[in-house]
PDB file of N, CA and C in Angstrom:
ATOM      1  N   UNK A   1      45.607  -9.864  78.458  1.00  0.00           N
ATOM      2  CA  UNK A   1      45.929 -10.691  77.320  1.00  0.00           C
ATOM      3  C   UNK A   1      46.423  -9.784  76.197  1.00  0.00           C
ATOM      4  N   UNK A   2      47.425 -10.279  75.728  1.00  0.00           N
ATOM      5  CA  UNK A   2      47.959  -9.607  74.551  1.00  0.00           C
ATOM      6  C   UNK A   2      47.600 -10.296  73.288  1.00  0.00           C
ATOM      7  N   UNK A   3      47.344  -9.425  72.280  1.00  0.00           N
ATOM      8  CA  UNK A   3      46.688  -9.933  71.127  1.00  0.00           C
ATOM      9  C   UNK A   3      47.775  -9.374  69.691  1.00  0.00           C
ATOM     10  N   UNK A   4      48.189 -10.349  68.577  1.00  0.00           N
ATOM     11  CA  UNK A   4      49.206 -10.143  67.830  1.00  0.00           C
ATOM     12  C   UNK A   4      47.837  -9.390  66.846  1.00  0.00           C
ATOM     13  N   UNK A   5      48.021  -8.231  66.444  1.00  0.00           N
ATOM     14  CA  UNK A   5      47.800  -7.211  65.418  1.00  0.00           C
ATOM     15  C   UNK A   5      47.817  -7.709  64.068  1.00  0.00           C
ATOM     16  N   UNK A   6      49.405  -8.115  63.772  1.00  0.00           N
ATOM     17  CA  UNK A   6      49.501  -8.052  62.099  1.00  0.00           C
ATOM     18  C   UNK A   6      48.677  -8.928  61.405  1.00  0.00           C
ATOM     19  N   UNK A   7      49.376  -9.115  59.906  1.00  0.00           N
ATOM     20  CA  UNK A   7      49.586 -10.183  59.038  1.00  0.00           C
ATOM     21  C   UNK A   7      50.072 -11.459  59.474  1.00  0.00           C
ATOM     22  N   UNK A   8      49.235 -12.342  59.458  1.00  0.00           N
ATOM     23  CA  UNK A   8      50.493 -14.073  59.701  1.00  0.00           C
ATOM     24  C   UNK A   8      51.323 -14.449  58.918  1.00  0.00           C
ATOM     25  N   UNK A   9      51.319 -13.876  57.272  1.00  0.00           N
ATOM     26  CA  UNK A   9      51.939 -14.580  56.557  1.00  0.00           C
ATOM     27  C   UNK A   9      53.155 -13.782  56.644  1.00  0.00           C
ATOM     28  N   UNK A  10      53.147 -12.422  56.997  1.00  0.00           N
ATOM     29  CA  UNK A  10      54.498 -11.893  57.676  1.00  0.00           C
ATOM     30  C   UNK A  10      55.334 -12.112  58.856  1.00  0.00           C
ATOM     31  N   UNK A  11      56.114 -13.264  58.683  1.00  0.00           N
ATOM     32  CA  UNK A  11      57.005 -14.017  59.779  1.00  0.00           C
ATOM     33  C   UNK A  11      58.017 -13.187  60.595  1.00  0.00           C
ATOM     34  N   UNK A  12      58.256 -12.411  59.727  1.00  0.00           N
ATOM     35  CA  UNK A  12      60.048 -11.975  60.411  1.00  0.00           C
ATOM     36  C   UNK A  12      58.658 -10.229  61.713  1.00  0.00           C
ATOM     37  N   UNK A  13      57.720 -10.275  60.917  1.00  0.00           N
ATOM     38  CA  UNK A  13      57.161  -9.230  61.905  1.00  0.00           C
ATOM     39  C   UNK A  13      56.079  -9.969  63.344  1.00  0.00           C
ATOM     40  N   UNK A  14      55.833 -11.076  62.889  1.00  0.00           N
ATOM     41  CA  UNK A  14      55.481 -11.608  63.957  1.00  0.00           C
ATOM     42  C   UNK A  14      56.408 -12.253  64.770  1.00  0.00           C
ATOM     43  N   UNK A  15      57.626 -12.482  64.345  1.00  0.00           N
ATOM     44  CA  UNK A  15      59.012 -12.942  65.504  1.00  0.00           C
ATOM     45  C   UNK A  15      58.942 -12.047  66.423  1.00  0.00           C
ATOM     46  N   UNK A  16      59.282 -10.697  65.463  1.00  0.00           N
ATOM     47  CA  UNK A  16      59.306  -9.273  66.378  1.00  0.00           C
ATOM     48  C   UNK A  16      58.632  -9.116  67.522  1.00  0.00           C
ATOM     49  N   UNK A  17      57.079  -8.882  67.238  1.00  0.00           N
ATOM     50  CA  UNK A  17      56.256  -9.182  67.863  1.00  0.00           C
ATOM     51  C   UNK A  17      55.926 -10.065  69.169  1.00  0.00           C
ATOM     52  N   UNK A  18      56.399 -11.051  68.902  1.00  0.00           N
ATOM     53  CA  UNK A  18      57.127 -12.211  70.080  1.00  0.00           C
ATOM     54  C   UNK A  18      57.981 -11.385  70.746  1.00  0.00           C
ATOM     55  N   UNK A  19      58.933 -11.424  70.570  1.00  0.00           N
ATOM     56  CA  UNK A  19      60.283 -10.992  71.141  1.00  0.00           C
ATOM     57  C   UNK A  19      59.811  -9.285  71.751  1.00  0.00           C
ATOM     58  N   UNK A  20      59.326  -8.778  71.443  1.00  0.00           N
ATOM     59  CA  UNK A  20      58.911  -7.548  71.906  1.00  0.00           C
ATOM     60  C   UNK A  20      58.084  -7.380  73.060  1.00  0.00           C
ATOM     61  N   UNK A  21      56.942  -8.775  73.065  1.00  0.00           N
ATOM     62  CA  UNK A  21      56.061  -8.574  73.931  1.00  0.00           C
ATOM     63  C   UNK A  21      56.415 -10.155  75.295  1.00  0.00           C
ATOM     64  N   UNK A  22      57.156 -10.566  74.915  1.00  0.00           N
ATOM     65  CA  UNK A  22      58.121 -11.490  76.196  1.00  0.00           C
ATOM     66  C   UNK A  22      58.273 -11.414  77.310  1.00  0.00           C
ATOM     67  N   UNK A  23      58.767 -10.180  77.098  1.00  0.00           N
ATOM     68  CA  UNK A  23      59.139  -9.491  78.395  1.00  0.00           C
ATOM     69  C   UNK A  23      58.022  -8.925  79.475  1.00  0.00           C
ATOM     70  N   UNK A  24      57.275  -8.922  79.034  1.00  0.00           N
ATOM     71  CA  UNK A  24      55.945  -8.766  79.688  1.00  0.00           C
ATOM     72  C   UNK A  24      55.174  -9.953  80.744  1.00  0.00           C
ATOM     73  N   UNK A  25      55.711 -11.125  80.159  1.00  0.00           N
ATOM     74  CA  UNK A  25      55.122 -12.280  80.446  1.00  0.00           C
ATOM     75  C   UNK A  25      55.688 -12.654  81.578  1.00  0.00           C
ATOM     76  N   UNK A  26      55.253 -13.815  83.134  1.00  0.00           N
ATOM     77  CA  UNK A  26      56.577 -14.155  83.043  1.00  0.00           C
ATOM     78  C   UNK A  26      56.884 -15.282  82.788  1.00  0.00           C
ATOM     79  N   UNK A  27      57.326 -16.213  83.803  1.00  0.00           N
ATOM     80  CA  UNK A  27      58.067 -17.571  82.831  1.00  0.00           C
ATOM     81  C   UNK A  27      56.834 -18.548  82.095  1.00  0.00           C
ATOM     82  N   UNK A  28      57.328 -18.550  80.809  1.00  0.00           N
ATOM     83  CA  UNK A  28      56.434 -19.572  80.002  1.00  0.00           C
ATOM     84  C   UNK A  28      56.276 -20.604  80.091  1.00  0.00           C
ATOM     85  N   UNK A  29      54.879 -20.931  80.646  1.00  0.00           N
ATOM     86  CA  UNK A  29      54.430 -22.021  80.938  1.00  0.00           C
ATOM     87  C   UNK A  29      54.084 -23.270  79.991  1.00  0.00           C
ATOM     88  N   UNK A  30      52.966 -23.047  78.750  1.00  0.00           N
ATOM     89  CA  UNK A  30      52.457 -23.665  77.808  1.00  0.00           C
ATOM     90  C   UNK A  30      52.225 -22.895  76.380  1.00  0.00           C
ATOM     91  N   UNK A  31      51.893 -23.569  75.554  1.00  0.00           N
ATOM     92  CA  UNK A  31      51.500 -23.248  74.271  1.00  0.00           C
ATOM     93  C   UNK A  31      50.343 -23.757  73.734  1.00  0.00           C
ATOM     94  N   UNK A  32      49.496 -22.958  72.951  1.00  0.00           N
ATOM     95  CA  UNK A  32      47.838 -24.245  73.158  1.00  0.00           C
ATOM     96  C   UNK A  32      47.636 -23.827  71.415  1.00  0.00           C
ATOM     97  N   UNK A  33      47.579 -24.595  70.351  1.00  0.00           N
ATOM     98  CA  UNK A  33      46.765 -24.455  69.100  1.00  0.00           C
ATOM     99  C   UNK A  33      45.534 -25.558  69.236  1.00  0.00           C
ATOM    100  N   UNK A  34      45.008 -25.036  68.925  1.00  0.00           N
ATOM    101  CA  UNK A  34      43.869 -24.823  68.978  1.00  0.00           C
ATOM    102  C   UNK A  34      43.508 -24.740  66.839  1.00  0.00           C
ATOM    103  N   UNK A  35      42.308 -24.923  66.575  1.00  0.00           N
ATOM    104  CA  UNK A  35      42.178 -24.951  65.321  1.00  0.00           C
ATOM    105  C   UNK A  35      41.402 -23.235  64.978  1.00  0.00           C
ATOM    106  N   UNK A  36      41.352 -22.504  65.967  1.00  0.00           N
ATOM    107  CA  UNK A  36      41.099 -21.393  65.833  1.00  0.00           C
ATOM    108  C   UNK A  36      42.038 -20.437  65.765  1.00  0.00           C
ATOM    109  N   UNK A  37      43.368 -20.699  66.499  1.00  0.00           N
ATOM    110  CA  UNK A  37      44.480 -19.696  67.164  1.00  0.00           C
ATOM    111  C   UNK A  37      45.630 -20.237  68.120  1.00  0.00           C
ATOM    112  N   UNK A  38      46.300 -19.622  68.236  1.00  0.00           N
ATOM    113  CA  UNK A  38      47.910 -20.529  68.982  1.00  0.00           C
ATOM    114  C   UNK A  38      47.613 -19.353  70.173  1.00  0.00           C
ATOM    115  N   UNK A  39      48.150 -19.769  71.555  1.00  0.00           N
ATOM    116  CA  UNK A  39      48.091 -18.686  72.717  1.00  0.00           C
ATOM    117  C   UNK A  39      49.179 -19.253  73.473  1.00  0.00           C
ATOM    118  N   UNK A  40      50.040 -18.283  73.902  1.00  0.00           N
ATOM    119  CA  UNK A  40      51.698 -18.960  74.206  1.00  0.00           C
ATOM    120  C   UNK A  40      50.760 -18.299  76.088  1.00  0.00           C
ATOM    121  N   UNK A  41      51.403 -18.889  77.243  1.00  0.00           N
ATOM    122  CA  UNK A  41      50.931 -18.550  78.617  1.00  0.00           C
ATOM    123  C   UNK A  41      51.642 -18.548  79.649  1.00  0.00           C
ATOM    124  N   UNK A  42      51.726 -17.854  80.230  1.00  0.00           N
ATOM    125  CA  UNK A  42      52.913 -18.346  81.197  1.00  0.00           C
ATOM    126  C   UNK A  42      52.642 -18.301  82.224  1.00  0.00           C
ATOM    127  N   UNK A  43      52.826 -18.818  83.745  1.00  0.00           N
ATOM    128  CA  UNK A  43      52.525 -19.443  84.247  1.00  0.00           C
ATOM    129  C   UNK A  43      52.077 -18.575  85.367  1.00  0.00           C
ATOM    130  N   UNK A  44      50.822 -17.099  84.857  1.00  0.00           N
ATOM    131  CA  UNK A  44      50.149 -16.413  86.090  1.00  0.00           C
ATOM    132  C   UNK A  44      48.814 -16.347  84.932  1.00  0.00           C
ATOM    133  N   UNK A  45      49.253 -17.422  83.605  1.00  0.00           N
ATOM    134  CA  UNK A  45      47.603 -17.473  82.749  1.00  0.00           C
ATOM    135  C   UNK A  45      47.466 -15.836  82.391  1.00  0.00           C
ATOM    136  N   UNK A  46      48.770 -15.393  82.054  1.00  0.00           N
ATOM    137  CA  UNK A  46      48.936 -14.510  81.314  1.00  0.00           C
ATOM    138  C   UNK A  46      48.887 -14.284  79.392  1.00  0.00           C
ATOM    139  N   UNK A  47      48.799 -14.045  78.660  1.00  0.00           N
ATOM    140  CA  UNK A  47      49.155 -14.713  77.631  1.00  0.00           C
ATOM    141  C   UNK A  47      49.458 -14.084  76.422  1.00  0.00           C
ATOM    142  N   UNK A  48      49.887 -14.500  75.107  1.00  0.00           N
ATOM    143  CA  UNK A  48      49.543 -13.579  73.982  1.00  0.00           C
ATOM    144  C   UNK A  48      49.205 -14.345  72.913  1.00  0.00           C
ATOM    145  N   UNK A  49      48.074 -13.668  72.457  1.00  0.00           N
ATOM    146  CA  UNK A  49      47.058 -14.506  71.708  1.00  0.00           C
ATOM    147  C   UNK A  49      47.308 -14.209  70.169  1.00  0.00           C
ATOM    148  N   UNK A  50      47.592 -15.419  69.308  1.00  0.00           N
ATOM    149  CA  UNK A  50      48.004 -15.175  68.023  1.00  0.00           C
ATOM    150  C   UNK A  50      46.558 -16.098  66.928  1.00  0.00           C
ATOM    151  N   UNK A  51      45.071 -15.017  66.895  1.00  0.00           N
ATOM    152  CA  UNK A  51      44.059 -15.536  66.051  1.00  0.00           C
ATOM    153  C   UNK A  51      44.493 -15.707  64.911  1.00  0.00           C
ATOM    154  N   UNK A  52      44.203 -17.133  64.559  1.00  0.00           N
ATOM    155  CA  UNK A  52      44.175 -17.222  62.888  1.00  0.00           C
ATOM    156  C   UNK A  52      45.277 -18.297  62.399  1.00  0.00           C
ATOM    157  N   UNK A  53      46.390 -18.181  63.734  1.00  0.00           N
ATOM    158  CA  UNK A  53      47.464 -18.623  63.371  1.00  0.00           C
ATOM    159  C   UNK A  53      46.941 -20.315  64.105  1.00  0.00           C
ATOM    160  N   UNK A  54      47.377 -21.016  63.269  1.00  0.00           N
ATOM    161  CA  UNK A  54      46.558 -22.726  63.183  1.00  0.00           C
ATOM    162  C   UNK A  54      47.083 -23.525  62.497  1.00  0.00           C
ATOM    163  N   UNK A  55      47.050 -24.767  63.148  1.00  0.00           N
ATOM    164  CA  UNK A  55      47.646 -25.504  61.433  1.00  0.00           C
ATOM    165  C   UNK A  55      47.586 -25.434  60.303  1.00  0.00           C
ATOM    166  N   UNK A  56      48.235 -25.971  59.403  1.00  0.00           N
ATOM    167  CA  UNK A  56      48.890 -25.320  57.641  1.00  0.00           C
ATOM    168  C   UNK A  56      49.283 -24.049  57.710  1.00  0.00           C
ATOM    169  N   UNK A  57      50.030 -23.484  58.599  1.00  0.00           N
ATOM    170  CA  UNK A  57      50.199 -22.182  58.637  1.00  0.00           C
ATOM    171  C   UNK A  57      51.575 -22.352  58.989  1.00  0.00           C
ATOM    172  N   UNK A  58      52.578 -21.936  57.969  1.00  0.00           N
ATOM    173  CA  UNK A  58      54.161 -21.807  57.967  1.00  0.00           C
ATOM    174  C   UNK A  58      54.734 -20.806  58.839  1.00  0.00           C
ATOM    175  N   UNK A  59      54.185 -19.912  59.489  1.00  0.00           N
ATOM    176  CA  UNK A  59      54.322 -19.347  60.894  1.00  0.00           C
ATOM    177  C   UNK A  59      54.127 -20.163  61.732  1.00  0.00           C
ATOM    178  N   UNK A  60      53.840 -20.661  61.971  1.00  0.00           N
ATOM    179  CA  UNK A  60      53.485 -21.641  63.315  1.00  0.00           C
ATOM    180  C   UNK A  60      54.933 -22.218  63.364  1.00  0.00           C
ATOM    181  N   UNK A  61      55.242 -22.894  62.099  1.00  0.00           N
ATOM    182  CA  UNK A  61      56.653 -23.804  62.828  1.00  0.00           C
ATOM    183  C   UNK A  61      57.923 -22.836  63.379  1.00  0.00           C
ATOM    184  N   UNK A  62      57.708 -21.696  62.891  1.00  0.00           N
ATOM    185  CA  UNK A  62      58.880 -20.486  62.999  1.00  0.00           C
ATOM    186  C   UNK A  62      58.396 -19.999  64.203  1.00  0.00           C
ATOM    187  N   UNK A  63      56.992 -20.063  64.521  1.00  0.00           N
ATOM    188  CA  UNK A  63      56.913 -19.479  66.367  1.00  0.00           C
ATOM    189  C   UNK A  63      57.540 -20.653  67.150  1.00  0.00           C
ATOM    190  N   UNK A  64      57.138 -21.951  66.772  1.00  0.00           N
ATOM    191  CA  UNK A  64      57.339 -22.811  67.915  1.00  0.00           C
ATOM    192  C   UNK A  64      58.842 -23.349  67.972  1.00  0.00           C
ATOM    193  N   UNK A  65      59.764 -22.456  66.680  1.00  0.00           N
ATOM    194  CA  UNK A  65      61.244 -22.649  67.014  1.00  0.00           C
ATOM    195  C   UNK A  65      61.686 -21.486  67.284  1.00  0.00           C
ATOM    196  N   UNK A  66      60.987 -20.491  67.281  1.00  0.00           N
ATOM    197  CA  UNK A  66      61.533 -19.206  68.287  1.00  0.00           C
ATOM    198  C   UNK A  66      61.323 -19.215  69.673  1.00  0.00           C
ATOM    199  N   UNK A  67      60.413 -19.868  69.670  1.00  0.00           N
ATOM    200  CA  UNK A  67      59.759 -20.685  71.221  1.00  0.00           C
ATOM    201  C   UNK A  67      60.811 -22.130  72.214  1.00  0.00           C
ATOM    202  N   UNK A  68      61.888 -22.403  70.994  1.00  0.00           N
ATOM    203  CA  UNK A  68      62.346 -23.318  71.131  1.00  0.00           C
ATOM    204  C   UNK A  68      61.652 -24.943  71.771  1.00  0.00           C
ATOM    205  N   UNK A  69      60.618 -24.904  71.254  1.00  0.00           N
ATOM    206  CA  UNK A  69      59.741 -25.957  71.527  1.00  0.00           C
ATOM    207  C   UNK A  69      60.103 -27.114  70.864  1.00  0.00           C
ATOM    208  N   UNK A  70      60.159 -28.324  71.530  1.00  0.00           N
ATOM    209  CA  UNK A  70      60.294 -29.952  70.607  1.00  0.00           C
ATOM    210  C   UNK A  70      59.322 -30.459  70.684  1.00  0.00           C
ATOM    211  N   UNK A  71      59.019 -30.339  69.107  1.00  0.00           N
ATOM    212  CA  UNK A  71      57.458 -31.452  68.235  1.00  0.00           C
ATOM    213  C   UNK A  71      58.605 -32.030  67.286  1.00  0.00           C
ATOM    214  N   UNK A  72      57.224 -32.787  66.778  1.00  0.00           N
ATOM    215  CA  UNK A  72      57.387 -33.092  65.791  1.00  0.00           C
ATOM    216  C   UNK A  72      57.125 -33.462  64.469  1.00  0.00           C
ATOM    217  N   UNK A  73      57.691 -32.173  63.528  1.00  0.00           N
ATOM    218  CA  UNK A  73      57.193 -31.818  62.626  1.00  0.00           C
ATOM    219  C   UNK A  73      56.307 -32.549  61.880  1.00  0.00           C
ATOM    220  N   UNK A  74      56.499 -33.802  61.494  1.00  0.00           N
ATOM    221  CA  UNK A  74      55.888 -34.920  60.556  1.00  0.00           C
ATOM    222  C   UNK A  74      54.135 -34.892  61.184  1.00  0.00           C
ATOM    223  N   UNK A  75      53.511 -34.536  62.256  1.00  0.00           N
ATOM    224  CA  UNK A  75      52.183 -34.480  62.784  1.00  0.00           C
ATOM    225  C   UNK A  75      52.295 -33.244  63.614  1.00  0.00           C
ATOM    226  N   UNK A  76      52.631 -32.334  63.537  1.00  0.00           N
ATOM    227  CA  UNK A  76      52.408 -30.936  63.975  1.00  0.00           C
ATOM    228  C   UNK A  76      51.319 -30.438  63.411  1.00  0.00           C
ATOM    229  N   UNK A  77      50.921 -30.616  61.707  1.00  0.00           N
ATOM    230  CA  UNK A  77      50.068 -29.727  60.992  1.00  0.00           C
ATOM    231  C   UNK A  77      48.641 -30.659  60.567  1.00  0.00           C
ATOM    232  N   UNK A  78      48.885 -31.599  61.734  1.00  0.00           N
ATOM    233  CA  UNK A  78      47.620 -32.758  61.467  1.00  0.00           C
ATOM    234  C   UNK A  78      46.480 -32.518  63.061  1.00  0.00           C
ATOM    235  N   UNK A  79      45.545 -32.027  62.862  1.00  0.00           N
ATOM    236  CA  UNK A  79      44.740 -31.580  64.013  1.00  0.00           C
ATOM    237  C   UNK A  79      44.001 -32.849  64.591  1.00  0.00           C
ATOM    238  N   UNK A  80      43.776 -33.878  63.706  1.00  0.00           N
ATOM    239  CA  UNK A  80      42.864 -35.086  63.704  1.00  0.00           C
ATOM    240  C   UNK A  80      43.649 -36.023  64.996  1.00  0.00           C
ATOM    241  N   UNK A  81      45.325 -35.717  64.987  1.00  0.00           N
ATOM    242  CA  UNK A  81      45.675 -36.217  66.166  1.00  0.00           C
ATOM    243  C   UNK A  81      44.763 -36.365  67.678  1.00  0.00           C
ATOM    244  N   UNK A  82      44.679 -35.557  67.955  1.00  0.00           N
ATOM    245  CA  UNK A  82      44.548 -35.379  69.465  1.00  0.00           C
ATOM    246  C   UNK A  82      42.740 -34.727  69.253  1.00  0.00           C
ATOM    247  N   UNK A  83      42.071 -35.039  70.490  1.00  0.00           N
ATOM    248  CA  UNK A  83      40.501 -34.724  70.775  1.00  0.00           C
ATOM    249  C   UNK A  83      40.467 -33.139  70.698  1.00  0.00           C
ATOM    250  N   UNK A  84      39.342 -32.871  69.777  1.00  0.00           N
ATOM    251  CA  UNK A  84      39.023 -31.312  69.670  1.00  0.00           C
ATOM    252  C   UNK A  84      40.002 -30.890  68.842  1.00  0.00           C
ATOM    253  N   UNK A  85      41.696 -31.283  68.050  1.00  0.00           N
ATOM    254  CA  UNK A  85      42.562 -30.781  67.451  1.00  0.00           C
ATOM    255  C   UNK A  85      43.081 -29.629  68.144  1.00  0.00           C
ATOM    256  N   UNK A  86      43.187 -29.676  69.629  1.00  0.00           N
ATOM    257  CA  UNK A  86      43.863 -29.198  70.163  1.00  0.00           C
ATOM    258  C   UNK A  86      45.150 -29.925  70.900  1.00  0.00           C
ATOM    259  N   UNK A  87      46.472 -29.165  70.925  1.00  0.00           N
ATOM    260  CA  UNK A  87      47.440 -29.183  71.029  1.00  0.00           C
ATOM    261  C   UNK A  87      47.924 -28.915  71.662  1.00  0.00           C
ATOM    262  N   UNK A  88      48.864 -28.909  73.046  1.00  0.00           N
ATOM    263  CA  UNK A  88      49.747 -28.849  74.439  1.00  0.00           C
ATOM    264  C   UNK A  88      51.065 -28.576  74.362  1.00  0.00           C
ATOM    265  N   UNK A  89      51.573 -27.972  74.350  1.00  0.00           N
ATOM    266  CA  UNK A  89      52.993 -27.854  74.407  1.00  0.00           C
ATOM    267  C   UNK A  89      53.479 -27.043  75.601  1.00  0.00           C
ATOM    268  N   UNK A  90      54.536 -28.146  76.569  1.00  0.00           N
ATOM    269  CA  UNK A  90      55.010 -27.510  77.550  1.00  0.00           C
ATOM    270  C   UNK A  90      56.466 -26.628  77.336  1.00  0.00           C
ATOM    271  N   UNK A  91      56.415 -25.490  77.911  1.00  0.00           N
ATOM    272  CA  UNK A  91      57.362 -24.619  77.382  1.00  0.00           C
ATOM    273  C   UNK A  91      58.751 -24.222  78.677  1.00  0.00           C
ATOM    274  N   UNK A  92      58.276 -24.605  80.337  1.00  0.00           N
ATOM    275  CA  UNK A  92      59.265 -24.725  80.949  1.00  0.00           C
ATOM    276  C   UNK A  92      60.012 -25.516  81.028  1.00  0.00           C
ATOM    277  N   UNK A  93      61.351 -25.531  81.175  1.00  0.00           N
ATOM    278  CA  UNK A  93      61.857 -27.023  81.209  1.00  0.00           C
ATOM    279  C   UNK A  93      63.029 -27.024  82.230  1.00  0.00           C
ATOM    280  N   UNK A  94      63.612 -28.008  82.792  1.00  0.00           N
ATOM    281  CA  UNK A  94      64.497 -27.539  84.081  1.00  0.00           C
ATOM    282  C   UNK A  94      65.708 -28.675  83.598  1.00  0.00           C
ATOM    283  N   UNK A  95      66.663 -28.875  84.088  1.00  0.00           N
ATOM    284  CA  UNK A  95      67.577 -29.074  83.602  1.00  0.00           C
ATOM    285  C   UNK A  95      67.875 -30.220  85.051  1.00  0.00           C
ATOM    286  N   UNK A  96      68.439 -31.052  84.879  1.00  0.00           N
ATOM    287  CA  UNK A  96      68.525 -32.063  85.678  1.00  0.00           C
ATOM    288  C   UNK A  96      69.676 -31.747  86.937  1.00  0.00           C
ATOM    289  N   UNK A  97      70.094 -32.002  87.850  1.00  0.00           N
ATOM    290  CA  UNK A  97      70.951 -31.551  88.694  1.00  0.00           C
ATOM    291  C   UNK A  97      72.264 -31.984  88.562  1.00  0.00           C
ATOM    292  N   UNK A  98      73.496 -31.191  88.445  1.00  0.00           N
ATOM    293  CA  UNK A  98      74.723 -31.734  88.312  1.00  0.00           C
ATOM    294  C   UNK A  98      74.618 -32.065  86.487  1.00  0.00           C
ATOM    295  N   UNK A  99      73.472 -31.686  85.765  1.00  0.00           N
ATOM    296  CA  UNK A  99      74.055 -32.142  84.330  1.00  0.00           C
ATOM    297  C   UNK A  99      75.315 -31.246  83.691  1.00  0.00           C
ATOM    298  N   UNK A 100      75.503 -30.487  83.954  1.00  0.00           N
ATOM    299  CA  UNK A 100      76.520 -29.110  83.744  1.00  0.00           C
ATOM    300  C   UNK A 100      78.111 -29.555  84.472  1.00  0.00           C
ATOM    301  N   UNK A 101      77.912 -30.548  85.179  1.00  0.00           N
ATOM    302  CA  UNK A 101      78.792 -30.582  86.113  1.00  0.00           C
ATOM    303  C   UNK A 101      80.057 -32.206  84.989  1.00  0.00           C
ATOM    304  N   UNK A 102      81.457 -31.538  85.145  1.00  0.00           N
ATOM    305  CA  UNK A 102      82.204 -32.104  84.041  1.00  0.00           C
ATOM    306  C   UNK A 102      83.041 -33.425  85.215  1.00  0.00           C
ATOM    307  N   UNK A 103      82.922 -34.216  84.811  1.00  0.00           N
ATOM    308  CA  UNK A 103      83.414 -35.426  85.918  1.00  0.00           C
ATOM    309  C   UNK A 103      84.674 -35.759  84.737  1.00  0.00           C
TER     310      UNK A 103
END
């Protein structure tokens, strides 16, 4: 498990951070916040663990669009949603067959 080091309120160094330690992973499976911490995983339950980082936290929306993830914003930073205020986000996605294909 990989664990993010810095500051949260420093964004452009926790992108880095992302992008640095990626490559390590392999294909990304899920994303889990949690009201303790966000943990991005990919799909050998590998992971990198970002403590602290939780809802009301303006990093979070900048991971989960470097992540290219679709929420939505308007109840992203509301935990009361869902049981325990934990959160699911699937991060593989496959592309339908022939959608590429120009008729």
């Amino acid at each position: 498990m990989i664990q993010y080091p810095g500051p949260l309120d420093d964004i452009p160094q926790l992108i880095q951070f992302l992008r640095r330690e990626l490559p390590k992973l392999s294909i990304l499976r899920k994303l889990v916040i949690t009201p303790q911490q966000t943990t991005v995983e990919d799909v050998n339950r590998d992971a990198i663990l970002f403590p602290g980082l939780t809802y009301s936290n303006p990093a979070l929306d900048a991971l989960l669009k470097e992540l290219r993830v679709v929420y939505a914003p308007q109840t992203l930073h509301d935990p009361s949603l869902t049981p325990g205020g934990v959160k699911e986000f699937r991060l593989s996605a496959r592309h339908a067959w022939g959608e590429d294909r120009v008729m």
